[in-house]
Protein backbone atom coordinates (compact mmCIF):
# COMPACT_ATOMS: atom_id res chain seq x y z
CA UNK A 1 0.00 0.00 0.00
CA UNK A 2 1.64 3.26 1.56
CA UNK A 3 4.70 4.02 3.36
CA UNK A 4 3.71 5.73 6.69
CA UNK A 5 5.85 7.90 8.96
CA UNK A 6 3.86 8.02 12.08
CA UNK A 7 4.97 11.07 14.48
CA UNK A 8 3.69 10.05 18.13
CA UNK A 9 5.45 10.24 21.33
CA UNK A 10 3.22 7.86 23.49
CA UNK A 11 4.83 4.20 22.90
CA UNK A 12 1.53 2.57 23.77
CA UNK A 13 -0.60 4.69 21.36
CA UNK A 14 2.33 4.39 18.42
CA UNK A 15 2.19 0.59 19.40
CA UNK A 16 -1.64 0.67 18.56
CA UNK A 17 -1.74 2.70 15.72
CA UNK A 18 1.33 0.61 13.97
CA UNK A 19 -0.37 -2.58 14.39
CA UNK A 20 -3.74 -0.78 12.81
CA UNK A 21 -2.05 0.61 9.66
CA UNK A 22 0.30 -2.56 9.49
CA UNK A 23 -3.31 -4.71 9.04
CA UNK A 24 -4.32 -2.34 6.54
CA UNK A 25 -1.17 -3.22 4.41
CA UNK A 26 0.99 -0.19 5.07
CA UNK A 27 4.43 -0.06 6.08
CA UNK A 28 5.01 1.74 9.32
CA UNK A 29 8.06 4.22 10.43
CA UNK A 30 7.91 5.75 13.61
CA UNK A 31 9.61 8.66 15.62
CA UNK A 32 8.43 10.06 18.62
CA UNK A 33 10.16 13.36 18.28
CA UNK A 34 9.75 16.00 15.69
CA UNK A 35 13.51 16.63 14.84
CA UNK A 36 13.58 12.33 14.19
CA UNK A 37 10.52 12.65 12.30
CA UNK A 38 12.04 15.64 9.84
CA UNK A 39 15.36 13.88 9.42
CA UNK A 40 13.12 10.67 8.43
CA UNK A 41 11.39 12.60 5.73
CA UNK A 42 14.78 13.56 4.05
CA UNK A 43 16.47 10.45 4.83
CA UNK A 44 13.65 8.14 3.96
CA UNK A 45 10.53 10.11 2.34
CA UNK A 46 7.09 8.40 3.34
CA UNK A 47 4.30 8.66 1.00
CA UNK A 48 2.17 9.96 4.06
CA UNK A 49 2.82 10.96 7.70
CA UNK A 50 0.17 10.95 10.54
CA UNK A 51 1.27 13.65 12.81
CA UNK A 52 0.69 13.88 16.27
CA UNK A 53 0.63 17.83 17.81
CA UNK A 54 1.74 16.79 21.30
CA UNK A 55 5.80 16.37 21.07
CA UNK A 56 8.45 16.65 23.53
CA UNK A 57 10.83 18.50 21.46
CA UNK A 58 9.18 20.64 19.12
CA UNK A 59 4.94 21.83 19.24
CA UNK A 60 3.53 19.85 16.06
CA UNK A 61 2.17 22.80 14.12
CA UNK A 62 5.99 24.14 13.94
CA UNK A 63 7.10 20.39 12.69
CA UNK A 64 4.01 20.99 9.93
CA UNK A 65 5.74 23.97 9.26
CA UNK A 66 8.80 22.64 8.58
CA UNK A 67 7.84 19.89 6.78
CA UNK A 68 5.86 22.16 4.37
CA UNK A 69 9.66 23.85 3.76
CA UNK A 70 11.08 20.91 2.77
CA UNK A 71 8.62 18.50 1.30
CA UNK A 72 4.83 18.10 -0.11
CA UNK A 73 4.66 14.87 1.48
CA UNK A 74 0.66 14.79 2.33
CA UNK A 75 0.37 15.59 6.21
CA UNK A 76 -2.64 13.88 8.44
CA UNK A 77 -2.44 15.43 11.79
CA UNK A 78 -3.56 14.05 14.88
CA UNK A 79 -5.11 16.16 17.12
CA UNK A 80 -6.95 16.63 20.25
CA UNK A 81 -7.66 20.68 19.65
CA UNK A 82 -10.77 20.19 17.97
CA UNK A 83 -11.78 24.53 18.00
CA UNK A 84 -12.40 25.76 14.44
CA UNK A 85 -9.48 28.29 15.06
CA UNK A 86 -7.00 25.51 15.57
CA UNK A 87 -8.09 23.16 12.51
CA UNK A 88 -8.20 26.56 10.33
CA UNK A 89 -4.27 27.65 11.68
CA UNK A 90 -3.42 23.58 10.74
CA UNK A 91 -4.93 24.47 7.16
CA UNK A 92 -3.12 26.83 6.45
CA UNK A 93 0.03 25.74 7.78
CA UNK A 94 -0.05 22.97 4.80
CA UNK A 95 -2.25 19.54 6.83
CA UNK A 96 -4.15 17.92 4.38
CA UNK A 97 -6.62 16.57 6.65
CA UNK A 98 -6.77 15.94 10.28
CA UNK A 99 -8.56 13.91 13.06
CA UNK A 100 -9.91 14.82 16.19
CA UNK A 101 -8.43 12.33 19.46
CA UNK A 102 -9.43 10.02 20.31
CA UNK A 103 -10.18 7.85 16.95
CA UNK A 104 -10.88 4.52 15.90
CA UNK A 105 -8.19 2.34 14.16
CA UNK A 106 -10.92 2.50 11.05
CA UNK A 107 -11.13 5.95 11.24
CA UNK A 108 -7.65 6.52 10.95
CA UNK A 109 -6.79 3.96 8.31
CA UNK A 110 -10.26 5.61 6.22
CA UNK A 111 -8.67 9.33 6.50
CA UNK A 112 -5.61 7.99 4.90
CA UNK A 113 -7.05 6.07 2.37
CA UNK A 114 -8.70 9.13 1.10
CA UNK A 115 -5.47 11.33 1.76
CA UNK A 116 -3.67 9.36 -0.48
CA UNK A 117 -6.23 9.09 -3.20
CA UNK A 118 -6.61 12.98 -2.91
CA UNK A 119 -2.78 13.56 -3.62
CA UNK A 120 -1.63 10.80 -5.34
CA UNK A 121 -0.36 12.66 -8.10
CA UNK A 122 1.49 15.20 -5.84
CA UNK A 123 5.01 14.11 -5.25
CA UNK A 124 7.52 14.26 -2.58
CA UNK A 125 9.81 17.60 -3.12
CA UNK A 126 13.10 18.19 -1.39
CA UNK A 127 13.57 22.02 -0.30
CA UNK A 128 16.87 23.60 -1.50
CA UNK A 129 17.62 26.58 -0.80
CA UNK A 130 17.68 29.27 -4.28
CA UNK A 131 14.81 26.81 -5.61
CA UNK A 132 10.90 26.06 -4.72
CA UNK A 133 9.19 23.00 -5.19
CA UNK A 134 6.75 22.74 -8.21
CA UNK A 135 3.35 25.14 -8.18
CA UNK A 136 5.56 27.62 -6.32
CA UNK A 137 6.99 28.82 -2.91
CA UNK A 138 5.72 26.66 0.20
CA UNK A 139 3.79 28.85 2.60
CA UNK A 140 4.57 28.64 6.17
CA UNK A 141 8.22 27.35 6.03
CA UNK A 142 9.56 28.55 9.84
CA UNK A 143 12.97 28.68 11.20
CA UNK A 144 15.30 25.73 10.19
CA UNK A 145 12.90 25.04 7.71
CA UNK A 146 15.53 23.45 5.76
CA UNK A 147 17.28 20.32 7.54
CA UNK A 148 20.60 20.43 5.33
CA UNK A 149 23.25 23.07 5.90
CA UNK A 150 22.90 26.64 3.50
CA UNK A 151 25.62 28.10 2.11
CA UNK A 152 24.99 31.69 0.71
CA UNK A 153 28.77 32.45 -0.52
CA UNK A 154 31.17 32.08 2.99
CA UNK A 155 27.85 31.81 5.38
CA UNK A 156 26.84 28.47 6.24
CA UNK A 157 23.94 27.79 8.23
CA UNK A 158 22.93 24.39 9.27
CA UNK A 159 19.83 24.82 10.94
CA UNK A 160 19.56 21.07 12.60
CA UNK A 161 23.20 22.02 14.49
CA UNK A 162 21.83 25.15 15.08
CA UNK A 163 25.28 26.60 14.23
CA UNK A 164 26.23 29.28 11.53
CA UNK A 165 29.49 29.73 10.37
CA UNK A 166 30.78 32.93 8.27
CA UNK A 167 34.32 32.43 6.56
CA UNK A 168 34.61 29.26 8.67
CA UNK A 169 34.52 31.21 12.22
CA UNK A 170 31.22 30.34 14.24
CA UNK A 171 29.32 33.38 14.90
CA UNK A 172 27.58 33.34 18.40
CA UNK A 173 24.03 34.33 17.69
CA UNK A 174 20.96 34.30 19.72
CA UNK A 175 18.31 32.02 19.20
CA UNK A 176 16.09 34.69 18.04
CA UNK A 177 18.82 35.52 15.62
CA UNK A 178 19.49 32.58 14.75
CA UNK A 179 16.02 31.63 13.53
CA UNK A 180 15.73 35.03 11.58
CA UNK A 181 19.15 34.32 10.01
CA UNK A 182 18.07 30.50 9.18
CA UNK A 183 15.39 31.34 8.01
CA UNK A 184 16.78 33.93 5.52
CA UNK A 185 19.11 31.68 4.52
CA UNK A 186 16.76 28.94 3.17
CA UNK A 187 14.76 31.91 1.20
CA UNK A 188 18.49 32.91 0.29
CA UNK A 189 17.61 35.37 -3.32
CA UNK A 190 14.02 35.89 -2.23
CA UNK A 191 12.26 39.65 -0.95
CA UNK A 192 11.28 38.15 2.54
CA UNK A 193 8.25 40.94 3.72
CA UNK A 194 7.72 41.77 7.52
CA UNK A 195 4.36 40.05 7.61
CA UNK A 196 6.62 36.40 6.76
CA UNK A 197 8.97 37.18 9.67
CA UNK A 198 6.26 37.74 11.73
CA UNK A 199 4.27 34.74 10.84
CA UNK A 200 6.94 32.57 10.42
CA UNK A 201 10.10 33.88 12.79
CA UNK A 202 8.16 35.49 15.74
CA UNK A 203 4.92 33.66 14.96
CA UNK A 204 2.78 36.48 16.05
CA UNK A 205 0.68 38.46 14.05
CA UNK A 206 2.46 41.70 15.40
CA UNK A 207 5.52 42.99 16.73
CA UNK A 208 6.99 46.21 16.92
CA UNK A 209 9.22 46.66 13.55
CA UNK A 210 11.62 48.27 16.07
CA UNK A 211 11.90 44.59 17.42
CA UNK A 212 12.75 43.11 13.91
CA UNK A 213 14.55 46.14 12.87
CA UNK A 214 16.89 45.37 16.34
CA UNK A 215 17.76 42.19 15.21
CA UNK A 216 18.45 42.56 11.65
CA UNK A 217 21.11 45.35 13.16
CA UNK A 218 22.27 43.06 15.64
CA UNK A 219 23.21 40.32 12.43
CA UNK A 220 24.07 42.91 10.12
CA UNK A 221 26.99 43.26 13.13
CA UNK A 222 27.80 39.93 13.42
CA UNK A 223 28.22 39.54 9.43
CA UNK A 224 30.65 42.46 9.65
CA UNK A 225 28.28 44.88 7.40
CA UNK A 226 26.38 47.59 7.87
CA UNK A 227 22.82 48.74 6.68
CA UNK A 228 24.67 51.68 4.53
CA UNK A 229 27.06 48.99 3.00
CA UNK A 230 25.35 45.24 3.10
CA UNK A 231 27.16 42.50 1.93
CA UNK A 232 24.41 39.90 2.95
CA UNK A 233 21.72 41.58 4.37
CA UNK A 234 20.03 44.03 1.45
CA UNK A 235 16.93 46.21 2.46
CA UNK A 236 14.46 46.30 -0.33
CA UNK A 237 12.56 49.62 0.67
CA UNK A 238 9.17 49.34 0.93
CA UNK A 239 9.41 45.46 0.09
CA UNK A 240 11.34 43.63 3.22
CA UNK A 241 14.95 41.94 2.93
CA UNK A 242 16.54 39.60 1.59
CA UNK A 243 19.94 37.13 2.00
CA UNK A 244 22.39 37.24 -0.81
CA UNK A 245 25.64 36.11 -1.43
CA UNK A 246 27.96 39.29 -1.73
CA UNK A 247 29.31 40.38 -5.16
């Protein structure tokens, strides 16, 4: 049938639900963390993952996120927030369906049937940065949404290390900077706008620009440019910014 990635942290559940699709002919990968379940995508690519929200490492709307930056793999997520809000925000964050805890074994095994049948002619795309998958930019990629290191000419930034090196020195950023400069870095060539940073860096639908302009100073520093003279970092009035590799 299907190769599954299933994305739940409670062994006995996984146990359950592995046994349920298993019976229905599909075989089963598992991770019970979201990092494990990204590198799984790009190590192994399922035709489907079931994605539980609840993880211990990451909040499952941000793995949905980054799975959207990376891959069209179809996304059922598994969910116990059942308010119209909440199955709107997983929507738009790229799901392709979802199912309200708790759920039968049927119920689950039905939803992906028709998951599958709904996308089967949509393809698994890797994410590299300069280039979007086919049909156009993902929405909702988030920090790190790439899981291979970026290089954007001497600036490498490996967002699964969470390290970024310019030149080959390590520059000590913090993690707010660091998820503003990943995340530049795997739109490296595109106009970026405010309202993306705040959906996708800050995740709120409002910050001061004072706040984003503080950080984009604060990298601009640690890349050894400034906003009069940018080598990386180039303001496009009106527009946002955008990561380039110097001339």
């Amino acid at each position: 049938m299907a190769s599954v990635l299933l994305v739940e942290d409670d062994p006995v559940i996984r146990s359950a639900l592995i046994e349920v699709l298993s019976a229905h002919g599909h075989v089963v990968h598992s991770a019970s963390q979201g990092f494990e379940a990204l590198r799984e995508v790009t190590q192994r690519p399922p035709d489907v993952v079931v994605l539980d929200l609840g993880l211990p490492d990451l909040d499952g709307t941000d793995v949905l996120r980054m799975l959207r930056g990376i891959s069209q793999v179809p996304v059922l997520v598994a969910t116990a927030r059942d308010d119209d809000a909440e199955v709107i925000k997983l929507l738009n964050a790229g799901a392709d369906d979802y199912l309200v805890k708790p759920f039968s074994g049927g119920q689950l095994a039905a939803r992906l049937g028709a998951v599958l049948r709904r996308t089967s002619q949509r393809g698994t795309v890797p994410y590299t940065a300069g280039s979007e998958p086919a049909g156009g930019p993902q929405t909702g990629a988030v920090p790190a949404a790439a899981l291979r290191a970026v290089q954007v000419g001497e600036l490498v930034v490996d967002p699964l290390a969470r390290t970024a090196h310019l030149a080959g020195q390590e520059l000590r950023l913090t993690r707010r900077e660091f998820d503003l400069l990943a995340y530049l870095a795997t739109h490296a060539d595109q106009v970026v706008s405010r309202r993306q940073l705040l959906a996708d860096v800050w995740r709120q639908p409002y910050v001061e620009d004072q706040t984003i302009d503080v950080h984009l100073s604060a990298l601009r520093r640690k890349l050894g440019e400034r906003a009069a003279q940018p080598r990386y970092l180039h303001t496009v009035r009106g527009i946002g910014i955008k990561l380039v590799a110097p001339r």
